[in-house]
N, C-alpha and C. Protein backbone atom coordinates (compact mmCIF):
# COMPACT_ATOMS: atom_id res chain seq x y z
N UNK A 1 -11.28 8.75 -12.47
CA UNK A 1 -10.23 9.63 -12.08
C UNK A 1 -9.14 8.79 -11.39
N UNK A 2 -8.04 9.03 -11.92
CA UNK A 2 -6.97 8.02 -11.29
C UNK A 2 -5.74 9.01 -9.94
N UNK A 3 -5.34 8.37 -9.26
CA UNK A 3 -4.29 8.36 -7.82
C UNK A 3 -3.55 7.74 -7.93
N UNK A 4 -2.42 8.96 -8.26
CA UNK A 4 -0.96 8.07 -7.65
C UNK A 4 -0.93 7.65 -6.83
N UNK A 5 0.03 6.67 -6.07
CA UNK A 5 0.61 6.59 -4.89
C UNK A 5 1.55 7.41 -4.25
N UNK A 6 1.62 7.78 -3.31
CA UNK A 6 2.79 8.63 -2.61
C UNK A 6 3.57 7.40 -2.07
N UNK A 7 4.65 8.04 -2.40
CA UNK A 7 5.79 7.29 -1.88
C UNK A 7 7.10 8.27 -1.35
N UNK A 8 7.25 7.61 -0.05
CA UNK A 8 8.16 8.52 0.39
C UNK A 8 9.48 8.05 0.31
N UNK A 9 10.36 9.26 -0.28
CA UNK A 9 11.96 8.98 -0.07
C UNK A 9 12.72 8.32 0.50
N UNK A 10 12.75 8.86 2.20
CA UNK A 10 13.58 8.33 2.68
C UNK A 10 13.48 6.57 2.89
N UNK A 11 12.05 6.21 2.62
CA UNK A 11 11.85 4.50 2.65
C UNK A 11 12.37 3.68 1.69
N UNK A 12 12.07 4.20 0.32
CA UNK A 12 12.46 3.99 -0.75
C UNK A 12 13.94 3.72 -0.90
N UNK A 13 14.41 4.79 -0.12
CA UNK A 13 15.98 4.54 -0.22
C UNK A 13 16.48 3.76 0.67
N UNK A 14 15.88 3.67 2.21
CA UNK A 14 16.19 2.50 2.91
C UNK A 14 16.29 1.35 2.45
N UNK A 15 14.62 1.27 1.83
CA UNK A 15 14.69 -0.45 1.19
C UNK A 15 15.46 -0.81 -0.15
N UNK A 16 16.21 0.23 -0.87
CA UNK A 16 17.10 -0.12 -1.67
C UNK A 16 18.24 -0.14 -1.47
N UNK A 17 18.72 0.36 -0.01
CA UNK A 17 19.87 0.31 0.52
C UNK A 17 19.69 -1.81 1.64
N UNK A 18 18.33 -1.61 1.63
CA UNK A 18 18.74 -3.22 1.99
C UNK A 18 18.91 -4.31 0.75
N UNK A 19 18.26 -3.81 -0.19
CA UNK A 19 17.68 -4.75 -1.43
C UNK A 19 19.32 -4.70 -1.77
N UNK A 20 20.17 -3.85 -1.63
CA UNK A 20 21.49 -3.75 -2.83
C UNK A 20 22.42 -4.63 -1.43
N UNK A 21 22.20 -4.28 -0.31
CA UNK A 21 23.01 -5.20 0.88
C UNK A 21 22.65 -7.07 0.79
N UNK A 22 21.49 -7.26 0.34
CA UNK A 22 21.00 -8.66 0.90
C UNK A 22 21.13 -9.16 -1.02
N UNK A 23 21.09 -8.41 -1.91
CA UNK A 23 21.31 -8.98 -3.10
C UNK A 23 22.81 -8.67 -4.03
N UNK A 24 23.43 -7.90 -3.17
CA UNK A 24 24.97 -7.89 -4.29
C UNK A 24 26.12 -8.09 -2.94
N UNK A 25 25.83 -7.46 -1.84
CA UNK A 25 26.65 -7.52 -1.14
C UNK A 25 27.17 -8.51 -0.21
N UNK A 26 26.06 -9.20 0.39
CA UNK A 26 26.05 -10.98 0.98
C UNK A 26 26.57 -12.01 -0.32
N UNK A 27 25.88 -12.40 -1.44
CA UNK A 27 26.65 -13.19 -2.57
C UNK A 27 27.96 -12.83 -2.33
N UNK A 28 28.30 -11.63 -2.64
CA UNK A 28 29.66 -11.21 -3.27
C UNK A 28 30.62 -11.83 -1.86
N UNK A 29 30.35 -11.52 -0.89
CA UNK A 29 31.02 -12.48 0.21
C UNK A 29 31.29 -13.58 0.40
N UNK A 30 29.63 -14.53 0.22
CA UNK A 30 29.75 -15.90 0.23
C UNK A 30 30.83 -16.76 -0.66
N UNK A 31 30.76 -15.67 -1.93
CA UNK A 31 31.42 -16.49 -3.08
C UNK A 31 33.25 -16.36 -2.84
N UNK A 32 33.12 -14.70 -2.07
CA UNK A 32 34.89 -14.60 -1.94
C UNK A 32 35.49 -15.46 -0.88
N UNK A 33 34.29 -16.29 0.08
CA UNK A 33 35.16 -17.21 0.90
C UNK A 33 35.54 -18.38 0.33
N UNK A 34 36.44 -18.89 0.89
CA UNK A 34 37.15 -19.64 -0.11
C UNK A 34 36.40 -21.33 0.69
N UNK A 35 36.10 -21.05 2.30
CA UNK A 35 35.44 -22.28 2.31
C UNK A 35 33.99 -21.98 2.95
N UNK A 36 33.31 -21.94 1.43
CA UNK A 36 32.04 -22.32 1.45
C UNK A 36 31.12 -23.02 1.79
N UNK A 37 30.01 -22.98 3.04
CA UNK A 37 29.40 -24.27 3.29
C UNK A 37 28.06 -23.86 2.99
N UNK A 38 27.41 -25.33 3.07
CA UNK A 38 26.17 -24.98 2.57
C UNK A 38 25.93 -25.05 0.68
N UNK A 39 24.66 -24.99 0.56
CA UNK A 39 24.47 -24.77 -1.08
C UNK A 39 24.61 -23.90 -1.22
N UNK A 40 25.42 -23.74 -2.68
CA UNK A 40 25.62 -22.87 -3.54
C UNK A 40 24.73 -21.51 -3.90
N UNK A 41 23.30 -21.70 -3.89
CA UNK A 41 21.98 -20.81 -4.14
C UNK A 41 21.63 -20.02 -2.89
N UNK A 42 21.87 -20.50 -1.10
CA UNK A 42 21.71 -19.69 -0.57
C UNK A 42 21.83 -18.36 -0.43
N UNK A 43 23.13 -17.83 -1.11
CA UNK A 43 22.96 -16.37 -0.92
C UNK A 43 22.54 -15.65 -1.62
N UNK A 44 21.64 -16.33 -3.11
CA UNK A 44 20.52 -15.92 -4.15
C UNK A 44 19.21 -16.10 -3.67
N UNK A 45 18.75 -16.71 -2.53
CA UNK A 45 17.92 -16.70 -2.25
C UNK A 45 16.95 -15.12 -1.83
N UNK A 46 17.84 -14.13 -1.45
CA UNK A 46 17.49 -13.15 -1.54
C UNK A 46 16.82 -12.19 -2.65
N UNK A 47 17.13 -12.70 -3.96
CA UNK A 47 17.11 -12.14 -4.89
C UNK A 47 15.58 -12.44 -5.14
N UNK A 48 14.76 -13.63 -4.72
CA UNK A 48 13.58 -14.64 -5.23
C UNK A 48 12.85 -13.77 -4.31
N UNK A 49 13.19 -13.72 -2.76
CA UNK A 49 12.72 -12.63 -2.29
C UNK A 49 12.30 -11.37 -2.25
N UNK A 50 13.17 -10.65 -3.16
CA UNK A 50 12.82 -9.61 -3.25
C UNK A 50 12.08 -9.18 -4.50
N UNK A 51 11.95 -9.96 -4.80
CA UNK A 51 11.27 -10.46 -6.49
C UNK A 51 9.58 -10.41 -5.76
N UNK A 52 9.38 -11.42 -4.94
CA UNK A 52 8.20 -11.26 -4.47
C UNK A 52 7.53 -10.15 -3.88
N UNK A 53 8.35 -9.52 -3.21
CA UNK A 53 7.61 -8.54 -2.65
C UNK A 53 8.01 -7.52 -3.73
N UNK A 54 8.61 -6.93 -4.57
CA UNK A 54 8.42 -6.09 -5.51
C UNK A 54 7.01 -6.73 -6.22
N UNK A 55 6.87 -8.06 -6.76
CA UNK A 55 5.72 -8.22 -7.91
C UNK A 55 4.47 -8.14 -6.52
N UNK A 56 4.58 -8.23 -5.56
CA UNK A 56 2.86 -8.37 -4.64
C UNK A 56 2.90 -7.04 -4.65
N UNK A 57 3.70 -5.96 -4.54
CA UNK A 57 3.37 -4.19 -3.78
C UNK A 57 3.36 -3.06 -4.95
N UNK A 58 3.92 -3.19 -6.36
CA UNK A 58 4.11 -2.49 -7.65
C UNK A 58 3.53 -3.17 -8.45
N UNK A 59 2.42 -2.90 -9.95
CA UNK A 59 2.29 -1.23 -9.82
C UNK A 59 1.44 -0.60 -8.03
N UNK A 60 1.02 0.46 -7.94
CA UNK A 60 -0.39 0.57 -6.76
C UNK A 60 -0.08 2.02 -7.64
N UNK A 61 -1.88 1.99 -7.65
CA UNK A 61 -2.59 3.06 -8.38
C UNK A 61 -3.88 2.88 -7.81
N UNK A 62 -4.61 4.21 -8.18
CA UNK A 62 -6.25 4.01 -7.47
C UNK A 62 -7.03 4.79 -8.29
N UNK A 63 -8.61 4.30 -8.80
CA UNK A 63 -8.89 4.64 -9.84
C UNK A 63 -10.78 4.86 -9.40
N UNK A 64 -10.92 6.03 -9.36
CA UNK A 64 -12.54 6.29 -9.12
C UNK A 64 -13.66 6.05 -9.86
N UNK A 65 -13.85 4.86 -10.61
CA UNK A 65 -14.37 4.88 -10.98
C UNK A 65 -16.39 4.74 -11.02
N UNK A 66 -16.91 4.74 -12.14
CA UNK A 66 -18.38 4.99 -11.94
C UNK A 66 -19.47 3.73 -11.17
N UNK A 67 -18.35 2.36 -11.23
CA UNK A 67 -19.32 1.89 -10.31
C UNK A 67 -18.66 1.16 -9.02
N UNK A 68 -17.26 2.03 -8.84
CA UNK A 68 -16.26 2.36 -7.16
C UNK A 68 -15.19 2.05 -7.16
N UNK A 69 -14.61 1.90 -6.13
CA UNK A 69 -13.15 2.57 -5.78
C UNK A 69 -12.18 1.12 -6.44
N UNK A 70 -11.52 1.14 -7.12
CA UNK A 70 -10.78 0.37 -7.98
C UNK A 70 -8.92 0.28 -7.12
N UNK A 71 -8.67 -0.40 -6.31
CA UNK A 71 -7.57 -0.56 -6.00
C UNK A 71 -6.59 -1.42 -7.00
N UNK A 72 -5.40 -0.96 -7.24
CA UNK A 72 -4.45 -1.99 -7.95
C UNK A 72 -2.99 -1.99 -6.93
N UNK A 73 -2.86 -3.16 -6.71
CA UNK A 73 -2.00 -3.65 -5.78
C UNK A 73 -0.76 -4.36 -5.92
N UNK A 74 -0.06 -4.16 -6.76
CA UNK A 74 0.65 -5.48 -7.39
C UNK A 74 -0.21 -6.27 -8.48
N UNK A 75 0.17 -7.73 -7.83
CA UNK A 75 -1.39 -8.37 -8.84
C UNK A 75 -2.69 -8.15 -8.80
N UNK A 76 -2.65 -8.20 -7.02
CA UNK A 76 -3.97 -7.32 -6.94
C UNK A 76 -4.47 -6.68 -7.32
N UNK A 77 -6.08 -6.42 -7.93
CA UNK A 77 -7.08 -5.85 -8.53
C UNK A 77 -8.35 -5.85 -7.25
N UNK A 78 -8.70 -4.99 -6.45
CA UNK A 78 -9.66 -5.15 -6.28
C UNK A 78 -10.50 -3.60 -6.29
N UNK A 79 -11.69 -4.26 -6.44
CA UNK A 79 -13.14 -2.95 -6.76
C UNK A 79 -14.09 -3.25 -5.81
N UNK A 80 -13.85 -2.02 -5.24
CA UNK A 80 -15.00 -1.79 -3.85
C UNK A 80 -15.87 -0.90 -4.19
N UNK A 81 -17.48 -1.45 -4.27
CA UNK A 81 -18.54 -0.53 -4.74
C UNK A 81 -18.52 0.33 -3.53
N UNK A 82 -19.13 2.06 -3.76
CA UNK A 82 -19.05 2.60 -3.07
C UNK A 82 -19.82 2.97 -2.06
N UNK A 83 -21.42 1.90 -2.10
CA UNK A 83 -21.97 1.65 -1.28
C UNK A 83 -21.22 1.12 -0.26
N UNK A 84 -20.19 -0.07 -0.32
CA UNK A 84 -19.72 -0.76 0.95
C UNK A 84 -18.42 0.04 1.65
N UNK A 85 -18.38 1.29 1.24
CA UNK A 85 -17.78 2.02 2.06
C UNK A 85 -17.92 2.60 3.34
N UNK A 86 -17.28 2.25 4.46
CA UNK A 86 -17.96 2.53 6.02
C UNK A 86 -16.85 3.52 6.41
N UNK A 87 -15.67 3.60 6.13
CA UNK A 87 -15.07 4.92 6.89
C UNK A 87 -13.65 5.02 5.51
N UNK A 88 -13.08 6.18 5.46
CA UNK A 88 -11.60 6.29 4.99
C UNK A 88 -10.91 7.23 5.91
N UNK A 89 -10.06 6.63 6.63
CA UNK A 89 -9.18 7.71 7.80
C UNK A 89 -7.94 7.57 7.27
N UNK A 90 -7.29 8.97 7.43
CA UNK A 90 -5.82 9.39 7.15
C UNK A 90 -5.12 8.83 8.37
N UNK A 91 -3.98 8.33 8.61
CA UNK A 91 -3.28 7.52 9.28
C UNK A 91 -1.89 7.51 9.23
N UNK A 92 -0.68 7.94 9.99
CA UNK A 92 0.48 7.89 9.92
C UNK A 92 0.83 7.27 11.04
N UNK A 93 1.26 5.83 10.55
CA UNK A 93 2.05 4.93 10.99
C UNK A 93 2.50 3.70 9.99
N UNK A 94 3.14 2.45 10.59
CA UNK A 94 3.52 1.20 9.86
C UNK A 94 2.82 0.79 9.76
N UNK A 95 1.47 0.29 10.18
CA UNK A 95 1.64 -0.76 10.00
C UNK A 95 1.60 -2.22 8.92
N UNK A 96 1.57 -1.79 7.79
CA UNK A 96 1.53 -2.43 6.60
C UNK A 96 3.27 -2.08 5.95
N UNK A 97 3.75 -2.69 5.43
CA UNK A 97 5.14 -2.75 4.82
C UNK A 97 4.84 -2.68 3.23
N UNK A 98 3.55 -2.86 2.92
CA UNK A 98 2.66 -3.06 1.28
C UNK A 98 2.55 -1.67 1.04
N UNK A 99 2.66 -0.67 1.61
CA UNK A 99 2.73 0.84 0.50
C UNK A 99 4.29 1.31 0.84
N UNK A 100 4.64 2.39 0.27
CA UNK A 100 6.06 2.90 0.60
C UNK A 100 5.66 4.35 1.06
N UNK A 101 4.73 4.60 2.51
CA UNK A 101 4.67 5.78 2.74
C UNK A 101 4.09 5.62 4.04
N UNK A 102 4.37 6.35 5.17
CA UNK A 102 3.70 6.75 6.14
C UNK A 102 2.79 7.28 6.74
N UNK A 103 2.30 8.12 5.19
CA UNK A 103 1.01 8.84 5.59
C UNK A 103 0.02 8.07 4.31
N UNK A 104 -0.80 7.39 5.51
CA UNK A 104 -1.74 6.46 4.87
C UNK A 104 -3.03 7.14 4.64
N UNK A 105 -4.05 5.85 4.21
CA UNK A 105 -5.36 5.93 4.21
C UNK A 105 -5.52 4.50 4.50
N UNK A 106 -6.60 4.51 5.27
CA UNK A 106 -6.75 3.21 5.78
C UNK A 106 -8.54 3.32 5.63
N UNK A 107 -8.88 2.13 4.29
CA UNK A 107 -10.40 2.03 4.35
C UNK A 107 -11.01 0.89 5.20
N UNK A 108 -11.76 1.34 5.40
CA UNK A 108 -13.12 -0.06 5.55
C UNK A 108 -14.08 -0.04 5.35
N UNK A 109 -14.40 -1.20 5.34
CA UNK A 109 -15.80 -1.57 4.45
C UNK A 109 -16.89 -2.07 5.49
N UNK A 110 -18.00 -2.50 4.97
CA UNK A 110 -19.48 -2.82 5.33
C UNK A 110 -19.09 -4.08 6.19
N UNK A 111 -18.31 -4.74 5.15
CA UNK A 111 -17.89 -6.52 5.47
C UNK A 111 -17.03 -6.67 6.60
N UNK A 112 -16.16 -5.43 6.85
CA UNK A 112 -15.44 -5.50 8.03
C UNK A 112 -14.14 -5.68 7.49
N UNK A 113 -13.77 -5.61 5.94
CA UNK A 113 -12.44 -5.71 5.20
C UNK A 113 -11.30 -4.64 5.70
N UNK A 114 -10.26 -4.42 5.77
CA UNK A 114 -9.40 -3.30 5.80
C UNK A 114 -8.11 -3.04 4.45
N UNK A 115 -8.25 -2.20 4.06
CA UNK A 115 -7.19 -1.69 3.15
C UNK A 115 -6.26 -0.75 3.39
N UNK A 116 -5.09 -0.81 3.31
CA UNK A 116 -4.46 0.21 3.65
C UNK A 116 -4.04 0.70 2.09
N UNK A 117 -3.97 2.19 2.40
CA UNK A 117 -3.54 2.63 1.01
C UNK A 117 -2.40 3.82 0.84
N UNK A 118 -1.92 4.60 0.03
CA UNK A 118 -1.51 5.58 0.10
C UNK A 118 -1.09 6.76 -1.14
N UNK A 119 -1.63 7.53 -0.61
CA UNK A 119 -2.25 8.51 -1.95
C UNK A 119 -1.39 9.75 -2.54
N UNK A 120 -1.13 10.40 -3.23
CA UNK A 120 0.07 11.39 -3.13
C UNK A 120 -0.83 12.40 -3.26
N UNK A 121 -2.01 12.79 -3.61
CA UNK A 121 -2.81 13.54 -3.45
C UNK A 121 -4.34 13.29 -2.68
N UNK A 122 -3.58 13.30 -1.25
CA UNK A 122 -4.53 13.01 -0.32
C UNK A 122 -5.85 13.76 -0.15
N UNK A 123 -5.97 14.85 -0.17
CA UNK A 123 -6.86 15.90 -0.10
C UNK A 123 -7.72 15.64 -1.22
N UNK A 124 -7.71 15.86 -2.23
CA UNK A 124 -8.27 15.87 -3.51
C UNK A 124 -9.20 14.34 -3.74
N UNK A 125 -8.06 13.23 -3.07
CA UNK A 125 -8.48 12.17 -3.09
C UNK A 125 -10.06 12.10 -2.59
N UNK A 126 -9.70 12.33 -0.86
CA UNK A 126 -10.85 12.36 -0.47
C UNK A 126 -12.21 13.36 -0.45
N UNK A 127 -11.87 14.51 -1.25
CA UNK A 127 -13.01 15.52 -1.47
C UNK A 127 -13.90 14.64 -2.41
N UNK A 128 -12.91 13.71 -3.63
CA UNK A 128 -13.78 13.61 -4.52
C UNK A 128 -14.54 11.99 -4.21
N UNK A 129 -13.95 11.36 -3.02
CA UNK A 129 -14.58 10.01 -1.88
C UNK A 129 -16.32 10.72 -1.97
N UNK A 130 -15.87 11.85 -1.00
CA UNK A 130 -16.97 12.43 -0.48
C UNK A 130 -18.01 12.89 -1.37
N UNK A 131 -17.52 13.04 -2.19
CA UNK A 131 -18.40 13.70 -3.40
C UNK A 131 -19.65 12.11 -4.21
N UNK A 132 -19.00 11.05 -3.95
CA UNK A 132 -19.25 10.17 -4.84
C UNK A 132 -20.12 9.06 -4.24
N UNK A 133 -19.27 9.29 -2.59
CA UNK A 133 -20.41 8.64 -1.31
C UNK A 133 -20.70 9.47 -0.13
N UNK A 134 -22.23 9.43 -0.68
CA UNK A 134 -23.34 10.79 0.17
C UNK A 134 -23.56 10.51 1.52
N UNK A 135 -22.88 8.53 1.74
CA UNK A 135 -23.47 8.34 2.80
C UNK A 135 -22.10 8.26 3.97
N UNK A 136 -21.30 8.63 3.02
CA UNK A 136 -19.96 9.25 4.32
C UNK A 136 -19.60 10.60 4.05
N UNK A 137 -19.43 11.34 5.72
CA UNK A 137 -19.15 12.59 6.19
C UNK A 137 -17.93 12.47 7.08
N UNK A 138 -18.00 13.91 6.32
CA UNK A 138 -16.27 14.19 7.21
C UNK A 138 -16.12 13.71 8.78
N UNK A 139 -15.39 13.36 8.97
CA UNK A 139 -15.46 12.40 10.54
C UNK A 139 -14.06 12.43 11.08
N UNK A 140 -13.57 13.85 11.69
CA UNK A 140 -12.21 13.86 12.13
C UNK A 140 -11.20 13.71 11.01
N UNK A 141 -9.92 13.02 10.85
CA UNK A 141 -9.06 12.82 10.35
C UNK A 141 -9.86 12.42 8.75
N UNK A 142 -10.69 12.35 8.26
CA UNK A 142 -11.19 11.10 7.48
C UNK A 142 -12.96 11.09 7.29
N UNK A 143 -13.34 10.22 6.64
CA UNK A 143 -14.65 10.21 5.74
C UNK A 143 -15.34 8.71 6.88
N UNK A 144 -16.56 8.98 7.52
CA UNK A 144 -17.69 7.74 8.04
C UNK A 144 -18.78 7.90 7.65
N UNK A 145 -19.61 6.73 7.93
CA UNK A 145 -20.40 7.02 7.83
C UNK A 145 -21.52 7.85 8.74
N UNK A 146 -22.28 8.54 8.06
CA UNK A 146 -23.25 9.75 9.22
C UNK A 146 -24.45 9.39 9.87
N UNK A 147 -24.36 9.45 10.72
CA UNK A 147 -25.72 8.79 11.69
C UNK A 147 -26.99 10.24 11.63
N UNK A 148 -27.52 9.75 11.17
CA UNK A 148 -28.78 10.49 11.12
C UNK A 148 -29.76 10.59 12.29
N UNK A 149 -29.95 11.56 13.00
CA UNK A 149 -30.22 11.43 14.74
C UNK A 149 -31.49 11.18 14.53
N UNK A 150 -31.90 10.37 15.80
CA UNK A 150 -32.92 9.28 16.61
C UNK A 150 -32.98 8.19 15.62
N UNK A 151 -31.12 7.42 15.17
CA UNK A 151 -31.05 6.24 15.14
C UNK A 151 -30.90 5.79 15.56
């Protein structure tokens, strides 16, 4: 079963309101001064930039599959069996600049890994978490694992 990403608007448009400032609008200056210092490529350097962080953060998709949770990240590919799942909490804040949304999911694992993610169908997402790992329960905001009493 596959997950979009949510992505929110108003970020989207921020960071294309910087991407169009730091890649058409700085060049277009550098070049109209008439005394230029420095190399020529500095004010393309932006462009290499933003190249990178578009190819590390697009595509992101998330994919349930039968033997676990399949993140795609950019180049990133990674598959987390769903045994090594230790919590998934819903989360609204920054702190990752790698999704384009505020209302996160933030996993972790057995190993002590962290992922941040972000889902456009959050709810659904995690009913069907829960459905797939018996050994996490609803836990506030989000999916842990359940302590089974006089452990």
């Amino acid at each position: 079963m596959r997950f979009e990403t949510r992505y929110d608007r108003w970020l989207v448009i921020i960071l294309g309101f910087a991407a169009l400032l730091t890649c058409v609008v700085l060049p277009a200056l550098y070049l109209a001064n008439e005394r230029q210092t420095g190399p020529s490529w500095v004010p393309f350097l932006p462009w290499a930039l933003w190249m990178a962080v578009l190819v590390s953060t697009l595509p992101q998709y998330y994919i349930l599959r039968d033997d676990g949770l399949f993140l795609r990240i950019g180049w990133r590919k990674i598959l987390l069996p769903y045994p090594s799942l230790a919590a998934l909490t819903s989360v609204t804040d920054s702190r990752s600049a790698g999704v384009y949304s505020m209302q996160r999911i933030e996993i972790q694992t057995n190993g002590g890994k962290r992922y941040i993610i972000a889902v456009a169908r959050e709810e659904d997402f995690m009913e069907e978490i829960a459905r797939r790992c018996p050994h996490l329960g609803r836990a506030g905001f989000g999916l842990g694992v359940t302590l089974t009493p006089g452990r």
